[in-house]
PDB file of N, CA and C in Angstrom:
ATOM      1  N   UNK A   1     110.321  82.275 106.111  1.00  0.00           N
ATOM      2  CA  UNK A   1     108.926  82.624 106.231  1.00  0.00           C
ATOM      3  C   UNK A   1     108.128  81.758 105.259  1.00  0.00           C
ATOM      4  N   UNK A   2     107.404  80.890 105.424  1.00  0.00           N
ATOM      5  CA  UNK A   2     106.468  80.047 104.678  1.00  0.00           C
ATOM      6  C   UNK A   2     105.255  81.252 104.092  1.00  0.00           C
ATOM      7  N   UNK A   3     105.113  80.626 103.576  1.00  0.00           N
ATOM      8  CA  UNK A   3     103.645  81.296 102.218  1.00  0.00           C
ATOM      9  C   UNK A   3     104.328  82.473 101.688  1.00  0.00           C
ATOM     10  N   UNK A   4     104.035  84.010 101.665  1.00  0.00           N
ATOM     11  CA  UNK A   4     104.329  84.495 100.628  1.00  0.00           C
ATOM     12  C   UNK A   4     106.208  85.187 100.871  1.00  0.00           C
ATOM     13  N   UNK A   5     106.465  85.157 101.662  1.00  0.00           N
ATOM     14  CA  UNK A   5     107.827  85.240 101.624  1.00  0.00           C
ATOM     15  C   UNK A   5     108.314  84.160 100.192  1.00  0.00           C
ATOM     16  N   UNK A   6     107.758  83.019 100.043  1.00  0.00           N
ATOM     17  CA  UNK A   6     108.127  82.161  98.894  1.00  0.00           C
ATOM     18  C   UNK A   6     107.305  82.029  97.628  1.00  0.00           C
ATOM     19  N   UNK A   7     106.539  82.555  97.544  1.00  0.00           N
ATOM     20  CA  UNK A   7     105.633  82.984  96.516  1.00  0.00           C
ATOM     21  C   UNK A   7     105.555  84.304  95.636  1.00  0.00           C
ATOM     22  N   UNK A   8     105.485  85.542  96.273  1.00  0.00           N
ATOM     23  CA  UNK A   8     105.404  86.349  95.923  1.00  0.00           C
ATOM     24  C   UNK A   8     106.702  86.932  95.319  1.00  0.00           C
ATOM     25  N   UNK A   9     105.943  87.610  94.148  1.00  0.00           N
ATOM     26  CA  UNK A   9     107.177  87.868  93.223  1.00  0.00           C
ATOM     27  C   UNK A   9     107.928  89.709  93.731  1.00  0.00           C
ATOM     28  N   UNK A  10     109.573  89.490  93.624  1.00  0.00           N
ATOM     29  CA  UNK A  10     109.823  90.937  93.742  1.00  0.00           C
ATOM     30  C   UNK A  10     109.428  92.357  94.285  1.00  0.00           C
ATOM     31  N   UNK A  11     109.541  92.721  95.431  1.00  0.00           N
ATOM     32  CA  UNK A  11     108.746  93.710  94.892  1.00  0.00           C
ATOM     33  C   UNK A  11     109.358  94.840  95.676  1.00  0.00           C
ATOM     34  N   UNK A  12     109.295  96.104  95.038  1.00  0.00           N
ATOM     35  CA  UNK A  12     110.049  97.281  95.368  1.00  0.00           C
ATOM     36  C   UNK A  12     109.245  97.862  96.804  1.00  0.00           C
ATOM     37  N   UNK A  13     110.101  97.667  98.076  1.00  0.00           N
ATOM     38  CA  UNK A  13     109.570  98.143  99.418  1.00  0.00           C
ATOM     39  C   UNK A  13     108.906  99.388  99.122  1.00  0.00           C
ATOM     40  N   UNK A  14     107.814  99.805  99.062  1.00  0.00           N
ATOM     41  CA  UNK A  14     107.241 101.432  99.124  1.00  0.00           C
ATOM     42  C   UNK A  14     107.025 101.738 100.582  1.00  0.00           C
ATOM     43  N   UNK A  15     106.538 101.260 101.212  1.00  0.00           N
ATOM     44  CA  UNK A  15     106.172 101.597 102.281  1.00  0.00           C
ATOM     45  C   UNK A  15     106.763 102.116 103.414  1.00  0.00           C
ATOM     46  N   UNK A  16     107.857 102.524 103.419  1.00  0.00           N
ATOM     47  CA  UNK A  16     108.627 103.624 104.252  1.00  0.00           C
ATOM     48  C   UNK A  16     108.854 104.955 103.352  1.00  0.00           C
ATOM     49  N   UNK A  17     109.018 104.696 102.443  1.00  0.00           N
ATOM     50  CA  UNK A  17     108.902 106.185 101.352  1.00  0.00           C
ATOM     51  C   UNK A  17     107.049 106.769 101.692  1.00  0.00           C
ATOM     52  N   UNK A  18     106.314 105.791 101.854  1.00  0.00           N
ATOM     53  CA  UNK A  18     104.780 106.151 101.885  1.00  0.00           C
ATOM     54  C   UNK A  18     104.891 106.796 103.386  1.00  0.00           C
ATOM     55  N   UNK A  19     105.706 106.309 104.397  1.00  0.00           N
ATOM     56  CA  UNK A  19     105.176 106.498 105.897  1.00  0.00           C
ATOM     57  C   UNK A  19     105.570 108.035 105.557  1.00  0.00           C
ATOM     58  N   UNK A  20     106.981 108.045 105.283  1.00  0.00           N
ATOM     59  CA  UNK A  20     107.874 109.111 105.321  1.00  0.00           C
ATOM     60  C   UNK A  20     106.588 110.500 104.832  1.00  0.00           C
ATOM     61  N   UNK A  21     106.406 110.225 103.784  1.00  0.00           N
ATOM     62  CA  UNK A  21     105.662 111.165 102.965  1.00  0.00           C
ATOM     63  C   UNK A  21     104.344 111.483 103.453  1.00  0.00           C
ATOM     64  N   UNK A  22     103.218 110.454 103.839  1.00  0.00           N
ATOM     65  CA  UNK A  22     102.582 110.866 104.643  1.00  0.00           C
ATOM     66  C   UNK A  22     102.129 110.536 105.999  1.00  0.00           C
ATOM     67  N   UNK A  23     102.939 110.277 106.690  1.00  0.00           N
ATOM     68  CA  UNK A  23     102.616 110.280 107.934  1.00  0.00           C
ATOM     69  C   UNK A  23     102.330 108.696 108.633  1.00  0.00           C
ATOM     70  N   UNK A  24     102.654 108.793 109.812  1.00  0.00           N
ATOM     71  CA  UNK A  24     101.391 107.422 110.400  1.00  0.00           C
ATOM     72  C   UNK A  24     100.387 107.568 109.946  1.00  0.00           C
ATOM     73  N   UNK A  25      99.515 108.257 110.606  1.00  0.00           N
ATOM     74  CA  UNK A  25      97.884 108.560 109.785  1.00  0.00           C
ATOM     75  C   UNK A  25      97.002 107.981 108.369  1.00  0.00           C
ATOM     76  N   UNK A  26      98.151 109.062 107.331  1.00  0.00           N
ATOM     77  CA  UNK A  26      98.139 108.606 106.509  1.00  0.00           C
ATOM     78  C   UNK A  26      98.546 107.291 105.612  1.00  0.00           C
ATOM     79  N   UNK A  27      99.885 106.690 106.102  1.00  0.00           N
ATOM     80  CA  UNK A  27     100.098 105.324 105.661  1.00  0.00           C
ATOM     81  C   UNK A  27      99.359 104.644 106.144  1.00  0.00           C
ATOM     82  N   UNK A  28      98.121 104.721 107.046  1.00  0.00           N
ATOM     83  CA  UNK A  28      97.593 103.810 107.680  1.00  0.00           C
ATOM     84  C   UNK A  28      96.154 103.621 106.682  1.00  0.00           C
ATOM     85  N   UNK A  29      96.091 105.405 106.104  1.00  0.00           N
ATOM     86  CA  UNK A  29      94.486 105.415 105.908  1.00  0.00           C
ATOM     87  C   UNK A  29      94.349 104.621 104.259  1.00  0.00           C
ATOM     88  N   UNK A  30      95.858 104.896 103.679  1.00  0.00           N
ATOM     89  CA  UNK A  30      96.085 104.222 102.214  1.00  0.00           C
ATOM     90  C   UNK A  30      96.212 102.610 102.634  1.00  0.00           C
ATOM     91  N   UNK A  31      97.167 102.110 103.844  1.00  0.00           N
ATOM     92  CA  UNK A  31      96.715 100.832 104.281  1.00  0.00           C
ATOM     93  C   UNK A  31      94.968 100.482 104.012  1.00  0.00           C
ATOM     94  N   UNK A  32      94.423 101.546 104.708  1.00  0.00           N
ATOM     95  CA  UNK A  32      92.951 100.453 104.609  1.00  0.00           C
ATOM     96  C   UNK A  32      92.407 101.023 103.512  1.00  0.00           C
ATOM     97  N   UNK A  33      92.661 101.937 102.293  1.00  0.00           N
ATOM     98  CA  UNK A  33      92.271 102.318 100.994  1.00  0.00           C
ATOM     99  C   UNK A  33      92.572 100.509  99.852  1.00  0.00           C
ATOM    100  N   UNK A  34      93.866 100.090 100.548  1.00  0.00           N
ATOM    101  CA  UNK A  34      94.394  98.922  99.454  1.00  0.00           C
ATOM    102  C   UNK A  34      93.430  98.023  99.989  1.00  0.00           C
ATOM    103  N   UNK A  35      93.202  97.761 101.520  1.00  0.00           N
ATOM    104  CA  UNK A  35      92.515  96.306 101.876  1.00  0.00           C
ATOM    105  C   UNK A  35      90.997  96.708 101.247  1.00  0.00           C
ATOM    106  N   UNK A  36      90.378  97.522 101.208  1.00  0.00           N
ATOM    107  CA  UNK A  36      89.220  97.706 100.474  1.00  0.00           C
ATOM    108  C   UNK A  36      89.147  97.171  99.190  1.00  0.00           C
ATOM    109  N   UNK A  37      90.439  97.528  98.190  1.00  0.00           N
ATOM    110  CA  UNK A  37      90.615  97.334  96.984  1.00  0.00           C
ATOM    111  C   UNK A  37      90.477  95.909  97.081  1.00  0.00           C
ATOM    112  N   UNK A  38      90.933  95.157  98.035  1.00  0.00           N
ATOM    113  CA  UNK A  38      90.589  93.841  98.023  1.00  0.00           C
ATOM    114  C   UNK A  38      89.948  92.889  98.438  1.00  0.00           C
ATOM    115  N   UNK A  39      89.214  93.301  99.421  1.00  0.00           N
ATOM    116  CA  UNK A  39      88.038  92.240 100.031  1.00  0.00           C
ATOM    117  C   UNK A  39      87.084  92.295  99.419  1.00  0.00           C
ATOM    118  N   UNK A  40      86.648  91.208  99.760  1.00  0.00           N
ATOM    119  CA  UNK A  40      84.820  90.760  99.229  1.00  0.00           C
ATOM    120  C   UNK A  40      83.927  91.523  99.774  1.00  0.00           C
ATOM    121  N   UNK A  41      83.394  92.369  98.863  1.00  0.00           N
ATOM    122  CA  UNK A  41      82.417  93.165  99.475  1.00  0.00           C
ATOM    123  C   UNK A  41      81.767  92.660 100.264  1.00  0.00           C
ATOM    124  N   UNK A  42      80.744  91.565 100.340  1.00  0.00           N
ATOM    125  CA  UNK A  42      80.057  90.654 100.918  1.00  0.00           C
ATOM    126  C   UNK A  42      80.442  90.371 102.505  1.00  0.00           C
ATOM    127  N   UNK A  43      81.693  89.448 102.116  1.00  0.00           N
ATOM    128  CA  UNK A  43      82.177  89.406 103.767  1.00  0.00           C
ATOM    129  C   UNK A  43      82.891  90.394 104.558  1.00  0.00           C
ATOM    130  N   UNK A  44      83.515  91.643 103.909  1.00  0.00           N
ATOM    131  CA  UNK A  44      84.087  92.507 104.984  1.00  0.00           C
ATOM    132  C   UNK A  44      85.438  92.294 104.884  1.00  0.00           C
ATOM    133  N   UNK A  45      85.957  91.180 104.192  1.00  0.00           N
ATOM    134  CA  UNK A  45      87.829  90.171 104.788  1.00  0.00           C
ATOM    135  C   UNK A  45      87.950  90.650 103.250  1.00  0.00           C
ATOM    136  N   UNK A  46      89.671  89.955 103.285  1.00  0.00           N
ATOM    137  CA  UNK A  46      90.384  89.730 102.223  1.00  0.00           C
ATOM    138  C   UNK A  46      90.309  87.861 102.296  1.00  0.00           C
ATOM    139  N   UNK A  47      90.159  87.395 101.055  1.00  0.00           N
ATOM    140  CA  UNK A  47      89.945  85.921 101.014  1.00  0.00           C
ATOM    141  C   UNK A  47      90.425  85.052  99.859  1.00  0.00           C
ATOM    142  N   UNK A  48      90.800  84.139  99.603  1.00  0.00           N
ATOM    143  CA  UNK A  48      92.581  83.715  98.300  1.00  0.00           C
ATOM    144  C   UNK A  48      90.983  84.205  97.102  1.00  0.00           C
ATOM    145  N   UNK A  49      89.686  84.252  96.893  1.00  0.00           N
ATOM    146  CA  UNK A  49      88.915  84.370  95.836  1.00  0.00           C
ATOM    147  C   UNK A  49      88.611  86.146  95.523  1.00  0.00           C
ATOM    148  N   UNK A  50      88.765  87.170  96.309  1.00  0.00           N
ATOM    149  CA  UNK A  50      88.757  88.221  96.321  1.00  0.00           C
ATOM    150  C   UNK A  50      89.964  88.805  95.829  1.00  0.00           C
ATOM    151  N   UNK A  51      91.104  87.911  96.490  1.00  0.00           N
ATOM    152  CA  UNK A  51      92.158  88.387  95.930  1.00  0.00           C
ATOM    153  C   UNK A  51      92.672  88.562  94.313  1.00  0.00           C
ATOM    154  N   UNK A  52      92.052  87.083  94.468  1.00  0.00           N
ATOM    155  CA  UNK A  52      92.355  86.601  92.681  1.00  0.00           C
ATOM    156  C   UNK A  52      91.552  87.395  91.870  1.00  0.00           C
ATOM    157  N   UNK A  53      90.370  87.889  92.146  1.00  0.00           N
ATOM    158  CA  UNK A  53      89.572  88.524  91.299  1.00  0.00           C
ATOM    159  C   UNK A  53      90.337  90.034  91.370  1.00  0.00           C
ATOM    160  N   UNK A  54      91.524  90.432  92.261  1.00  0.00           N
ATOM    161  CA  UNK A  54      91.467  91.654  92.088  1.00  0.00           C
ATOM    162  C   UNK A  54      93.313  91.826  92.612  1.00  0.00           C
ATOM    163  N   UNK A  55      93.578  90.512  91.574  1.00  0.00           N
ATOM    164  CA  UNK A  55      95.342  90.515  91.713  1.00  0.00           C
ATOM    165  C   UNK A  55      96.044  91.235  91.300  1.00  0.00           C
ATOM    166  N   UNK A  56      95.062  91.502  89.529  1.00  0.00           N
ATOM    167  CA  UNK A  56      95.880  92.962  88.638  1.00  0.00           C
ATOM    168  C   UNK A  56      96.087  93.733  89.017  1.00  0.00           C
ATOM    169  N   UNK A  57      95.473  93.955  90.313  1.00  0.00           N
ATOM    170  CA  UNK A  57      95.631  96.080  90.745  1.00  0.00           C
ATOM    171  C   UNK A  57      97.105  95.669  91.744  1.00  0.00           C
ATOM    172  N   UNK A  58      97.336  94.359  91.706  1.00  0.00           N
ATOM    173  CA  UNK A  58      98.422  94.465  92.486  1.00  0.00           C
ATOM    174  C   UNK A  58     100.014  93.956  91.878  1.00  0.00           C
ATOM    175  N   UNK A  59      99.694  93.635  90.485  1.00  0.00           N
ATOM    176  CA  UNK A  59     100.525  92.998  89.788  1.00  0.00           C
ATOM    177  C   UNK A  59     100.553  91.214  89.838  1.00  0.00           C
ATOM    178  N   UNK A  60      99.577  90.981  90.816  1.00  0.00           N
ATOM    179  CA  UNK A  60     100.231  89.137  91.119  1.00  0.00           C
ATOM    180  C   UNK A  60      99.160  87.998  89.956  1.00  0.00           C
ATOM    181  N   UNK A  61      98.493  88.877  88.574  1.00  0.00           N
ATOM    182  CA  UNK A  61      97.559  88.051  87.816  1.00  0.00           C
ATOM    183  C   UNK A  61      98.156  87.011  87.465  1.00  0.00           C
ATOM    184  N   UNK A  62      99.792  86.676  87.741  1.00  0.00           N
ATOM    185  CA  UNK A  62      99.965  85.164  87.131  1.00  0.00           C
ATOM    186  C   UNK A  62      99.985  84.200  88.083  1.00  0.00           C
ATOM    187  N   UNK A  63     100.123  84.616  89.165  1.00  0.00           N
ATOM    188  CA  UNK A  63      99.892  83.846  90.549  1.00  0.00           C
ATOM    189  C   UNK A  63      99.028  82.558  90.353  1.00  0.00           C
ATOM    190  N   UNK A  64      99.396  81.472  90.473  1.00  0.00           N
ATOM    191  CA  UNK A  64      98.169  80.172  91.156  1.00  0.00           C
ATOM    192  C   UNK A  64      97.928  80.555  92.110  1.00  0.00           C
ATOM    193  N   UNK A  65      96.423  79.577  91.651  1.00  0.00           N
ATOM    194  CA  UNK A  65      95.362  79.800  93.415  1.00  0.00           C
ATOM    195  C   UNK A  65      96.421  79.295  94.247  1.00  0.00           C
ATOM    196  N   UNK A  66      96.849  78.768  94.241  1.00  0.00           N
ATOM    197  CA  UNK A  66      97.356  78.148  95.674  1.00  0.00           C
ATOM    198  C   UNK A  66      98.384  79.271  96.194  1.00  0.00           C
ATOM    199  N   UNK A  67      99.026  80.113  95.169  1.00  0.00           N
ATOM    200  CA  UNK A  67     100.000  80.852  95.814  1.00  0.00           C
ATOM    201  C   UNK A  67      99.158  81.986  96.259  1.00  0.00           C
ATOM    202  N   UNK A  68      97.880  82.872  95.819  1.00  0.00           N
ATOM    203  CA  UNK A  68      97.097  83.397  96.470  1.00  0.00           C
ATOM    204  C   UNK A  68      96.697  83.101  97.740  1.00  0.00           C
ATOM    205  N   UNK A  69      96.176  81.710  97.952  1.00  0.00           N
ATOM    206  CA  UNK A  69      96.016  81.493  98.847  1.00  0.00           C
ATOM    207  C   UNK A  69      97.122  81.245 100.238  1.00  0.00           C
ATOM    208  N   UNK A  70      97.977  80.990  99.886  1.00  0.00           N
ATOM    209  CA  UNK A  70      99.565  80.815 100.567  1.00  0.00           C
ATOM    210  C   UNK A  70      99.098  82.312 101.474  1.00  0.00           C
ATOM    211  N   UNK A  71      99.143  83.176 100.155  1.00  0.00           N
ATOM    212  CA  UNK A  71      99.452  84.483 101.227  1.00  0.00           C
ATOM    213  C   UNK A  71      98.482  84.960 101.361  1.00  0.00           C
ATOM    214  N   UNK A  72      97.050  84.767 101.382  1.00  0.00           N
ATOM    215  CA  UNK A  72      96.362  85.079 102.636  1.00  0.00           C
ATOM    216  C   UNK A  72      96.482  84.104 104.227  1.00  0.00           C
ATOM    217  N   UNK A  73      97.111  83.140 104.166  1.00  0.00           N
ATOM    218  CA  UNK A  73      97.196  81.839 105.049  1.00  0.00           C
ATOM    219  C   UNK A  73      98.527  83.048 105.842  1.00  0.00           C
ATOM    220  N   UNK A  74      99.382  82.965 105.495  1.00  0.00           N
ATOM    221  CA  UNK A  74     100.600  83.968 105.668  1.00  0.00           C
ATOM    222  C   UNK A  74      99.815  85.459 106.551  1.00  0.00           C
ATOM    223  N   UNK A  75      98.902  86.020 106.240  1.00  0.00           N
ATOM    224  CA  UNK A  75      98.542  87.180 106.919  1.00  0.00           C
ATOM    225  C   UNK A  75      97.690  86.829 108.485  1.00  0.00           C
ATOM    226  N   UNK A  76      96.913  85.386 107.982  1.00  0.00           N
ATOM    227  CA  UNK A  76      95.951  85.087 108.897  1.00  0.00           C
ATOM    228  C   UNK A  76      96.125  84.637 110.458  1.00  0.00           C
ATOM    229  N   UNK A  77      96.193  85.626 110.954  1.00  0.00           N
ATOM    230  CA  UNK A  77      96.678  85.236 112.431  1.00  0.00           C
ATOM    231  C   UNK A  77      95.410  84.680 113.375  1.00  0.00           C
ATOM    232  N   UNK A  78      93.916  84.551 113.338  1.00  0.00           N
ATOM    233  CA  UNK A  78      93.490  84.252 113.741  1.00  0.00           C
ATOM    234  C   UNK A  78      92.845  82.715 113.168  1.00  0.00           C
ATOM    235  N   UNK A  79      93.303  82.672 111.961  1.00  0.00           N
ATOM    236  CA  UNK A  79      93.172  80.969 111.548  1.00  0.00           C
ATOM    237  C   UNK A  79      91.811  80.492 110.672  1.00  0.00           C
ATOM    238  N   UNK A  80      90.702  81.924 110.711  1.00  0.00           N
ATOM    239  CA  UNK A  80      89.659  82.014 109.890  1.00  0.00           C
ATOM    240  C   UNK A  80      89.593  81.898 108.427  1.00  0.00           C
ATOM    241  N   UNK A  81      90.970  81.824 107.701  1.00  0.00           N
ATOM    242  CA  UNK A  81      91.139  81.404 105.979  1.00  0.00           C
ATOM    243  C   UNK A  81      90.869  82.685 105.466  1.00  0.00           C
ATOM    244  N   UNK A  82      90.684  83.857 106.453  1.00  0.00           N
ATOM    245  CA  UNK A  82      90.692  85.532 105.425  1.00  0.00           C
ATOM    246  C   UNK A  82      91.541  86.478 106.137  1.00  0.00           C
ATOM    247  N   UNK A  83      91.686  87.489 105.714  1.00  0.00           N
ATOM    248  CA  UNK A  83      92.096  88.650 106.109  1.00  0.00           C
ATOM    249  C   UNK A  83      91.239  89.642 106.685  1.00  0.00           C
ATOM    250  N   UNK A  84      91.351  89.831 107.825  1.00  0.00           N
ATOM    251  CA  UNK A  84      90.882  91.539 108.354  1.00  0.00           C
ATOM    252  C   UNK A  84      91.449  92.909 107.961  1.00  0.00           C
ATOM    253  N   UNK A  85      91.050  93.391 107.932  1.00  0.00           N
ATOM    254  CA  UNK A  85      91.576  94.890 108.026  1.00  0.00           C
ATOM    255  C   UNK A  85      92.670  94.759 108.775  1.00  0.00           C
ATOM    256  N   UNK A  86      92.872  94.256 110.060  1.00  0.00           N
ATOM    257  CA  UNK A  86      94.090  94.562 110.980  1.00  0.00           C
ATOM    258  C   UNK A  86      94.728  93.085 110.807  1.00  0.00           C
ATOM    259  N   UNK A  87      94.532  92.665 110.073  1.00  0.00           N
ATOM    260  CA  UNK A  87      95.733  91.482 109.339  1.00  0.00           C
ATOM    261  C   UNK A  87      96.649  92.045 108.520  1.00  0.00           C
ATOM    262  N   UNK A  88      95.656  92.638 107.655  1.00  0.00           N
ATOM    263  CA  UNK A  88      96.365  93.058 106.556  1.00  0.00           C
ATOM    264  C   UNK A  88      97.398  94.314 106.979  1.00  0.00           C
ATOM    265  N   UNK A  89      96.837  94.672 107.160  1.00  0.00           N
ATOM    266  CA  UNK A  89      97.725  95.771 107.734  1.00  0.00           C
ATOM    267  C   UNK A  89      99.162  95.055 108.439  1.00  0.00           C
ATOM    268  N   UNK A  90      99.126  94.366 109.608  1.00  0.00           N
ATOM    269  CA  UNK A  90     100.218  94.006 110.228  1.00  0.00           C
ATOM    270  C   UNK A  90     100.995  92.806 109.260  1.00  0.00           C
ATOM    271  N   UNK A  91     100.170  92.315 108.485  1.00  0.00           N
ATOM    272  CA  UNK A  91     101.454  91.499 107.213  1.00  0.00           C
ATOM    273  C   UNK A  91     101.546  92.799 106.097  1.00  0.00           C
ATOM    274  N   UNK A  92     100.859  93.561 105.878  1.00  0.00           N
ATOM    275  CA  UNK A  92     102.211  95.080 104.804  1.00  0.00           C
ATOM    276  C   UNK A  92     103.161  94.790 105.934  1.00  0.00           C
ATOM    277  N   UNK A  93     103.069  95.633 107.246  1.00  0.00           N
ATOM    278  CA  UNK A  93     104.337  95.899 107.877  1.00  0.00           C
ATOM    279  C   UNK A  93     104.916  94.777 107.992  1.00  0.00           C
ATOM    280  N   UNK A  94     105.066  93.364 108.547  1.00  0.00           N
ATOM    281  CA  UNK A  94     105.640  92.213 108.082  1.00  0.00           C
ATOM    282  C   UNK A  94     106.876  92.653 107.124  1.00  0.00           C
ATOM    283  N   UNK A  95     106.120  92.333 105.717  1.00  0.00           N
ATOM    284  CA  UNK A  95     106.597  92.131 104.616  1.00  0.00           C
ATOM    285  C   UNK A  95     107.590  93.789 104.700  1.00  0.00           C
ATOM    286  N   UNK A  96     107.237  94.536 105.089  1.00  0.00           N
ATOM    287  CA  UNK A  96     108.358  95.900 104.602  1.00  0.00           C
ATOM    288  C   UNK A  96     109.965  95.925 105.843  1.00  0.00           C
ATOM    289  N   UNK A  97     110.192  95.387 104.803  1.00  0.00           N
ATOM    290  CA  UNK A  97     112.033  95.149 105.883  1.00  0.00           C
ATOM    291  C   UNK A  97     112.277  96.242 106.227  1.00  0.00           C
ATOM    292  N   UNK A  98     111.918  97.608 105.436  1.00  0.00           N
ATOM    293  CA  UNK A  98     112.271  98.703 105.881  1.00  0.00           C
ATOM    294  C   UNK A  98     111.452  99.399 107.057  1.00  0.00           C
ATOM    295  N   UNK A  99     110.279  99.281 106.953  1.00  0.00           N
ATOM    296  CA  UNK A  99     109.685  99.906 108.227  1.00  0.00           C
ATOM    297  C   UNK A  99     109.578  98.675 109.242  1.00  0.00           C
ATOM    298  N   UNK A 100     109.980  97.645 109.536  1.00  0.00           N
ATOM    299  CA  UNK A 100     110.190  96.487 110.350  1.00  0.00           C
ATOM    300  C   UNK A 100     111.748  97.072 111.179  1.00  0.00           C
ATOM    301  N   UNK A 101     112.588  97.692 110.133  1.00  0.00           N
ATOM    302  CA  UNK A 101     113.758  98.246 110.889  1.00  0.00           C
ATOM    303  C   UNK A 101     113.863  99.326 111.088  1.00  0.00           C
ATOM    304  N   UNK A 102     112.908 100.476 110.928  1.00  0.00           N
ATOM    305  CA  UNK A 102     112.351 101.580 111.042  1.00  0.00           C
ATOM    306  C   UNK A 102     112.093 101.451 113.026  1.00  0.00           C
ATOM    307  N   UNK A 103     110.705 100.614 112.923  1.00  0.00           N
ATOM    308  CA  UNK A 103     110.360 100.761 114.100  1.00  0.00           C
ATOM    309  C   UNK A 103     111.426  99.700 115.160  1.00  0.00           C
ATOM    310  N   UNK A 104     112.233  99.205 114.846  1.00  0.00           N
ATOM    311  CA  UNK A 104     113.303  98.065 115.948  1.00  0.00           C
ATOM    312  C   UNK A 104     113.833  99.241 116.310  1.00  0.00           C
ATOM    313  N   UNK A 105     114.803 100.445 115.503  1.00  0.00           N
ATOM    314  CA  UNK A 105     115.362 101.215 115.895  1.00  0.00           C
ATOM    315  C   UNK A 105     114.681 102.074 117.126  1.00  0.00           C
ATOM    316  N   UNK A 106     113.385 102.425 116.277  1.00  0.00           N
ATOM    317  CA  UNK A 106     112.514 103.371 117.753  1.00  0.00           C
ATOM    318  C   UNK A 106     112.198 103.011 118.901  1.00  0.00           C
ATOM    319  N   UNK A 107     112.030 101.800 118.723  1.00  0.00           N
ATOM    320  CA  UNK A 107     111.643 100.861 120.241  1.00  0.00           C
ATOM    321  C   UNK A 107     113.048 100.853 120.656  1.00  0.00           C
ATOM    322  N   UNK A 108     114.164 100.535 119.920  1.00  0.00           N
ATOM    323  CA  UNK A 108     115.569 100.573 120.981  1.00  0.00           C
ATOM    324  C   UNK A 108     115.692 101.773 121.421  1.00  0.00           C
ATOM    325  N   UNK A 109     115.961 103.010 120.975  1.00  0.00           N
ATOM    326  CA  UNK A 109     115.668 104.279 121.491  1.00  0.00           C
ATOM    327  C   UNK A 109     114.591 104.666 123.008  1.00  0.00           C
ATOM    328  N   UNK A 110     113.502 104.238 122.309  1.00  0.00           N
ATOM    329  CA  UNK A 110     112.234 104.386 123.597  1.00  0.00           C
ATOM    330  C   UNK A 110     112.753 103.627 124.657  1.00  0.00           C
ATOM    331  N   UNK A 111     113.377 102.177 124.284  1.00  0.00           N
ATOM    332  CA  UNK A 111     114.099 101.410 125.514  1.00  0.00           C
ATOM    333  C   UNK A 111     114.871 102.501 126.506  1.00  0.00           C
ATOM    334  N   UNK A 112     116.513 102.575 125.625  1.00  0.00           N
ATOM    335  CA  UNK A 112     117.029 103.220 125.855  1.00  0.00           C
ATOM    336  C   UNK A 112     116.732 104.563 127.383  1.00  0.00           C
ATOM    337  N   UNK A 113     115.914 105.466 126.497  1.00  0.00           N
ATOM    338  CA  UNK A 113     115.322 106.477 127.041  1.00  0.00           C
ATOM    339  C   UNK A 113     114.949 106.057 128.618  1.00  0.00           C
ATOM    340  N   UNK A 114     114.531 104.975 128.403  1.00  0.00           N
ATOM    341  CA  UNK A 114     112.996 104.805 129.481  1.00  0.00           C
ATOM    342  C   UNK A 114     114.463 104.362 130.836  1.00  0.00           C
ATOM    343  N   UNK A 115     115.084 103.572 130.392  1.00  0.00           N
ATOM    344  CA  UNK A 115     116.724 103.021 130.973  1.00  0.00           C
ATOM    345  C   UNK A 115     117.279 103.848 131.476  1.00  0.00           C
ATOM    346  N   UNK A 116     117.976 105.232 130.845  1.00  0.00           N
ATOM    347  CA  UNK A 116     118.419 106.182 131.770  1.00  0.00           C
ATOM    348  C   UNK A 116     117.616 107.222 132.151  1.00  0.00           C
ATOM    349  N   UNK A 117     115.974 107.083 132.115  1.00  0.00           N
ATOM    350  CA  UNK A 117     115.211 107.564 132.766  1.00  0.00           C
ATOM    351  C   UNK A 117     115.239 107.150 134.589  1.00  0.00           C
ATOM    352  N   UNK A 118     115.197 105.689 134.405  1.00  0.00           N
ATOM    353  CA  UNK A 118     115.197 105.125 135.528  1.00  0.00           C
ATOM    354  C   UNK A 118     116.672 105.268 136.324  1.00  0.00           C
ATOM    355  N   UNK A 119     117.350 105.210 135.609  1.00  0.00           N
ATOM    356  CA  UNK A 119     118.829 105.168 136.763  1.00  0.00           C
ATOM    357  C   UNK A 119     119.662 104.145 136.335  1.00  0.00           C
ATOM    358  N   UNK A 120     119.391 103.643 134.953  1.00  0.00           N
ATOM    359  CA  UNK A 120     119.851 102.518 134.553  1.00  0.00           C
ATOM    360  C   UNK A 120     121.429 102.645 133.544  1.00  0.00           C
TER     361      UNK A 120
END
């Protein structure tokens, strides 16, 4: 994985202990509680200068710009140089190996299901 798969330092998966505890709903609503913590008020996004101004709340203050910027480049699926709300969100889940194999399992299941639903 280029950008922060190689940048970013360590970090202890929370985010299946968070789903577990509170819910879809709720892991979703603390999802957009963190992207707040980090976008530019101004533009609405997460952006490598918003970030940096507000790396401490995430541990990454020794980070170079460039590795900030790495991993907003890393979230940005539409190619605009920021983060959305629904970027961010789908690079947490990305980055959490555990709820990445959380949901493979459920979709094989739902497969499954839907398979000897049909006659399969």
């Amino acid at each position: 994985m280029a950008g922060i798969g190689k940048t970013a330092p360590d970090f202890e998966d929370l985010l299946p202990a968070m789903a577990e505890k509170l819910g879809g709903d709720g892991l979703m609503r603390e999802l957009c509680n963190g992207f707040k913590l980090l976008m530019d008020e101004e533009k609405g996004v997460i952006t490598a200068a918003s970030l940096k101004r507000n790396a401490a709340v995430l541990g990454l203050q020794d980070l170079r710009d460039d590795e900030l910027a790495s991993m907003v480049r890393e979230g940005d699926l539409d190619g605009d140089g920021a983060l959305s709300e629904m970027e961010f969100c789908v690079l947490m889940f990305r980055l959490s190996p555990g709820l990445m194999e959380e949901s493979r399992l459920l979709l094989e299941e739902m497969l499954e299901d839907q398979l000897k639903s049909a006659g399969f």
